[in-house]
C-alpha atoms as a PDB file:
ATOM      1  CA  UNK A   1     -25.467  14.333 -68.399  1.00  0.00           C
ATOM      2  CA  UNK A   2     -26.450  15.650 -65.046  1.00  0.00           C
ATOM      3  CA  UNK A   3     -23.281  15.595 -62.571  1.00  0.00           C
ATOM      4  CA  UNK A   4     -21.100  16.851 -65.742  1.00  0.00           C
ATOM      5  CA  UNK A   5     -18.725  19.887 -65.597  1.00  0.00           C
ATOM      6  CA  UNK A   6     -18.295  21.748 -68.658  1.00  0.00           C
ATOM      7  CA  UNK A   7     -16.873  24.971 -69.687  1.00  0.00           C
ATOM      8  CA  UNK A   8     -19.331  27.599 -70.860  1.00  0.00           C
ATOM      9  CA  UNK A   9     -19.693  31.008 -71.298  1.00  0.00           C
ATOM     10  CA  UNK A  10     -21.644  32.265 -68.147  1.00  0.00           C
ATOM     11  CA  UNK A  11     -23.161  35.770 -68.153  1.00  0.00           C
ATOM     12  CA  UNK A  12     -22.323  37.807 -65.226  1.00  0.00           C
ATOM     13  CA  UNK A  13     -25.735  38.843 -63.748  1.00  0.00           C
ATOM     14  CA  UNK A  14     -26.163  42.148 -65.179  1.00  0.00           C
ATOM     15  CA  UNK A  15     -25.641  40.734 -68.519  1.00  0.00           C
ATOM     16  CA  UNK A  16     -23.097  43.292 -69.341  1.00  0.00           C
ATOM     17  CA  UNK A  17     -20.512  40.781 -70.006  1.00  0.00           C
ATOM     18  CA  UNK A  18     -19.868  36.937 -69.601  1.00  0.00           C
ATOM     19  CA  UNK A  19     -16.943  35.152 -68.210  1.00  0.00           C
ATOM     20  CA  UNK A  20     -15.533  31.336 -69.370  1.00  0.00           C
ATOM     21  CA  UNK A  21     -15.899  29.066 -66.560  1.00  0.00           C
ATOM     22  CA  UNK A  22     -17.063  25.773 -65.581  1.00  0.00           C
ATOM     23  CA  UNK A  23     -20.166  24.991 -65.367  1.00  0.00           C
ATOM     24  CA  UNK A  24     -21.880  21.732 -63.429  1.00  0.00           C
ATOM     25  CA  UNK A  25     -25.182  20.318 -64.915  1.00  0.00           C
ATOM     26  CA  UNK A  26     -27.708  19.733 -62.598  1.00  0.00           C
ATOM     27  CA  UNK A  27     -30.725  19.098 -64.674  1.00  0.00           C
ATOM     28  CA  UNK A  28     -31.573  18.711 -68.566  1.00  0.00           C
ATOM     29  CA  UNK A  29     -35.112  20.290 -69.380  1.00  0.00           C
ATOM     30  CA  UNK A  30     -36.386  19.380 -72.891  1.00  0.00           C
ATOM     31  CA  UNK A  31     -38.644  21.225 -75.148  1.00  0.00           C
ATOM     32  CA  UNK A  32     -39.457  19.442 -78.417  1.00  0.00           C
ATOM     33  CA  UNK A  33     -36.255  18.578 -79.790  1.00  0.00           C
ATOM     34  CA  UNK A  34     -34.415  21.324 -78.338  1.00  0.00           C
ATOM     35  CA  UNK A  35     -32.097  20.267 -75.153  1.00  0.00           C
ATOM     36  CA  UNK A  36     -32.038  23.069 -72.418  1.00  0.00           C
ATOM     37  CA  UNK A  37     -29.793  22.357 -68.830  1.00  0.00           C
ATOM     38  CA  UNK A  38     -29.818  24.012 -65.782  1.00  0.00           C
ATOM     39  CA  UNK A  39     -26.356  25.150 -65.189  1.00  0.00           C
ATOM     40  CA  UNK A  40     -24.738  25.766 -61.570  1.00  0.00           C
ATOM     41  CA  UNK A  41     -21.500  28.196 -61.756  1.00  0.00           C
ATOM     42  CA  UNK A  42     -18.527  26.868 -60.674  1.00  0.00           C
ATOM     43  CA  UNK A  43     -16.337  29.772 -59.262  1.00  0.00           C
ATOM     44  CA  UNK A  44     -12.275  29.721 -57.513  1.00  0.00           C
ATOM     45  CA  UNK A  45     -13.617  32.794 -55.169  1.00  0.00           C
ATOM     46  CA  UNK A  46     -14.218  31.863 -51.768  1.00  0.00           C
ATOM     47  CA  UNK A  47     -16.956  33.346 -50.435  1.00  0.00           C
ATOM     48  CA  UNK A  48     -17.831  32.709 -46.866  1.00  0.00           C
ATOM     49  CA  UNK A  49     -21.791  32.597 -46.176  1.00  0.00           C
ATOM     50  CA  UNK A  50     -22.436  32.439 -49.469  1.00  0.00           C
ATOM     51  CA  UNK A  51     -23.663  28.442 -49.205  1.00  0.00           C
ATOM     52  CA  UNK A  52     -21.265  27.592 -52.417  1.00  0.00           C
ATOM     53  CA  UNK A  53     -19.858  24.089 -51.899  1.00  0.00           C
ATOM     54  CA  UNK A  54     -16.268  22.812 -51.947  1.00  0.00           C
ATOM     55  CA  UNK A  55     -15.038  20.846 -54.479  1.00  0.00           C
ATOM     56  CA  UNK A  56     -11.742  18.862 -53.745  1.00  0.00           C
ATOM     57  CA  UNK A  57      -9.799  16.320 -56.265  1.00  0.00           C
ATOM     58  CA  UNK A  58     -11.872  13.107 -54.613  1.00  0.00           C
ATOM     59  CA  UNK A  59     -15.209  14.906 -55.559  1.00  0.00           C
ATOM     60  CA  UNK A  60     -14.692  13.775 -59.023  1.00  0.00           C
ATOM     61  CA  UNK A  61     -15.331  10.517 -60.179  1.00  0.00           C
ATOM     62  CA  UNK A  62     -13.596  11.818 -63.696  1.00  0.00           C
ATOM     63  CA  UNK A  63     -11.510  14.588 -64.666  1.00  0.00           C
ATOM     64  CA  UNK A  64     -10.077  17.710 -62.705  1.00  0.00           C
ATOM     65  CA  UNK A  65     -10.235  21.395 -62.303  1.00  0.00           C
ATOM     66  CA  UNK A  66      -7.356  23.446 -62.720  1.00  0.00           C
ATOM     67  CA  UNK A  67      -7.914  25.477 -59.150  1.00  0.00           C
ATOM     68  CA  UNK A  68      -9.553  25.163 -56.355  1.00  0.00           C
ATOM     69  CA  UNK A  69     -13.540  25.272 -56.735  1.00  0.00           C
ATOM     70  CA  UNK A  70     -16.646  25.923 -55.428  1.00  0.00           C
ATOM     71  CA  UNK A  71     -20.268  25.201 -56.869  1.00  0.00           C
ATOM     72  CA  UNK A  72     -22.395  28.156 -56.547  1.00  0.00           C
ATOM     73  CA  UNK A  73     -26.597  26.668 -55.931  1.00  0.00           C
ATOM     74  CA  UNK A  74     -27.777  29.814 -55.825  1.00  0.00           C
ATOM     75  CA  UNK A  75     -26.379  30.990 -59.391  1.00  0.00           C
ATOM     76  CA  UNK A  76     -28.395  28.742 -61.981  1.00  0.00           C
ATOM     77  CA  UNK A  77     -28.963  29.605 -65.757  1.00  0.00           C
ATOM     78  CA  UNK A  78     -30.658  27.453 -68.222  1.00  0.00           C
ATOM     79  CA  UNK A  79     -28.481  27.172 -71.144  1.00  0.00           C
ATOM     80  CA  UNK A  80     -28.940  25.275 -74.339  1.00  0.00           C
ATOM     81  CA  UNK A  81     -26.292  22.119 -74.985  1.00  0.00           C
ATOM     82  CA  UNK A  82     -24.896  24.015 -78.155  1.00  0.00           C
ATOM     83  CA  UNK A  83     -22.843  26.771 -76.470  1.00  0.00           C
ATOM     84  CA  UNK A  84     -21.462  24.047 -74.211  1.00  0.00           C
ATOM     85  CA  UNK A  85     -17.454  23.862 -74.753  1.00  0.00           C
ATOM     86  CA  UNK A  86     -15.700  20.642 -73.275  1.00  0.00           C
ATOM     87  CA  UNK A  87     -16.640  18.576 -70.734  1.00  0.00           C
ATOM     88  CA  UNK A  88     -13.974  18.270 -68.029  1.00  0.00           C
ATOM     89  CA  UNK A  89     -15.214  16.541 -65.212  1.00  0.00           C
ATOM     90  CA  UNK A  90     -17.985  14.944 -63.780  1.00  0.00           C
ATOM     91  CA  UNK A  91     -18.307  14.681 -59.817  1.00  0.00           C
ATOM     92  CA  UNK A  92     -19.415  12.017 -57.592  1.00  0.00           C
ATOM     93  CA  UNK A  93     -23.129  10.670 -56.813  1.00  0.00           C
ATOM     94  CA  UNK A  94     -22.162  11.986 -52.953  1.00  0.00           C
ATOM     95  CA  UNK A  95     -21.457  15.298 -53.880  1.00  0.00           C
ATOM     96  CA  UNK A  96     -23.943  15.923 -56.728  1.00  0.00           C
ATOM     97  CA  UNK A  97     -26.922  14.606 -54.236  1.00  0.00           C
ATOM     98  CA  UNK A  98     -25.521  17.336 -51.792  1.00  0.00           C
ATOM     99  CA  UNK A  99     -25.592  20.118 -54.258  1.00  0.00           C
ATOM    100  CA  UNK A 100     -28.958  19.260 -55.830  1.00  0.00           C
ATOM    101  CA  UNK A 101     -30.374  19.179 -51.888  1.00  0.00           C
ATOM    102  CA  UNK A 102     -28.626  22.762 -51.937  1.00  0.00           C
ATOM    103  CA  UNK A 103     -30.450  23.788 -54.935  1.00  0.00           C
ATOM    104  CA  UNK A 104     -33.955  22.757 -54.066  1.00  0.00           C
ATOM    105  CA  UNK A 105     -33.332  23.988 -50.760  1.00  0.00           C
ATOM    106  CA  UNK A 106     -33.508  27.490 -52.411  1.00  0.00           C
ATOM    107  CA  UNK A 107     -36.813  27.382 -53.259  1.00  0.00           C
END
């Protein structure tokens, strides 16, 4: 479900390797019977300018992440549902509308 955080196995972007993180759904995309999501990384580096967004203990509605976070908009891969682990969290309508905006903003 969209606003969900899950732990998945996200490639790093040379595809030489892949690192277990959380993962926030942002949008399901369905082909047949096949269920595809668009996947934000969730990261604990800071990076300043980057336009990742914050997320504190009263984003989520649900759960909690072990560190301090931040969504990263402009790192998105399409993943199918299978290679999903657990889901952990999900975050508030507030701060998913913000990070969607941040999304779309990108293109």
């Amino acid at each position: 479900m969209v606003g969900n955080i899950v732990i998945v196995r996200f490639p790093y972007t040379d595809l030489t390797n892949a690192g277990l993180r959380p993962g926030l759904l942002v949008a399901d995309v369905r082909y047949g019977n096949q269920l595809d999501w668009m996947v934000c990384r969730i990261t604990t580096q800071a990076l300043p300018g980057s336009g990742q967004i914050a997320l504190a203990a009263d984003d989520l509605e649900v759960g909690r992440l072990a560190q301090a976070s931040w969504v990263r908009p402009d790192r998105i891969m399409t993943m199918n549902e299978r290679i999903f682990g657990n889901t952990i969290a999900r975050i508030t309508d507030t701060r998913l509308a913000e990070i969607l905006a941040a999304v779309r903003s990108l293109f």
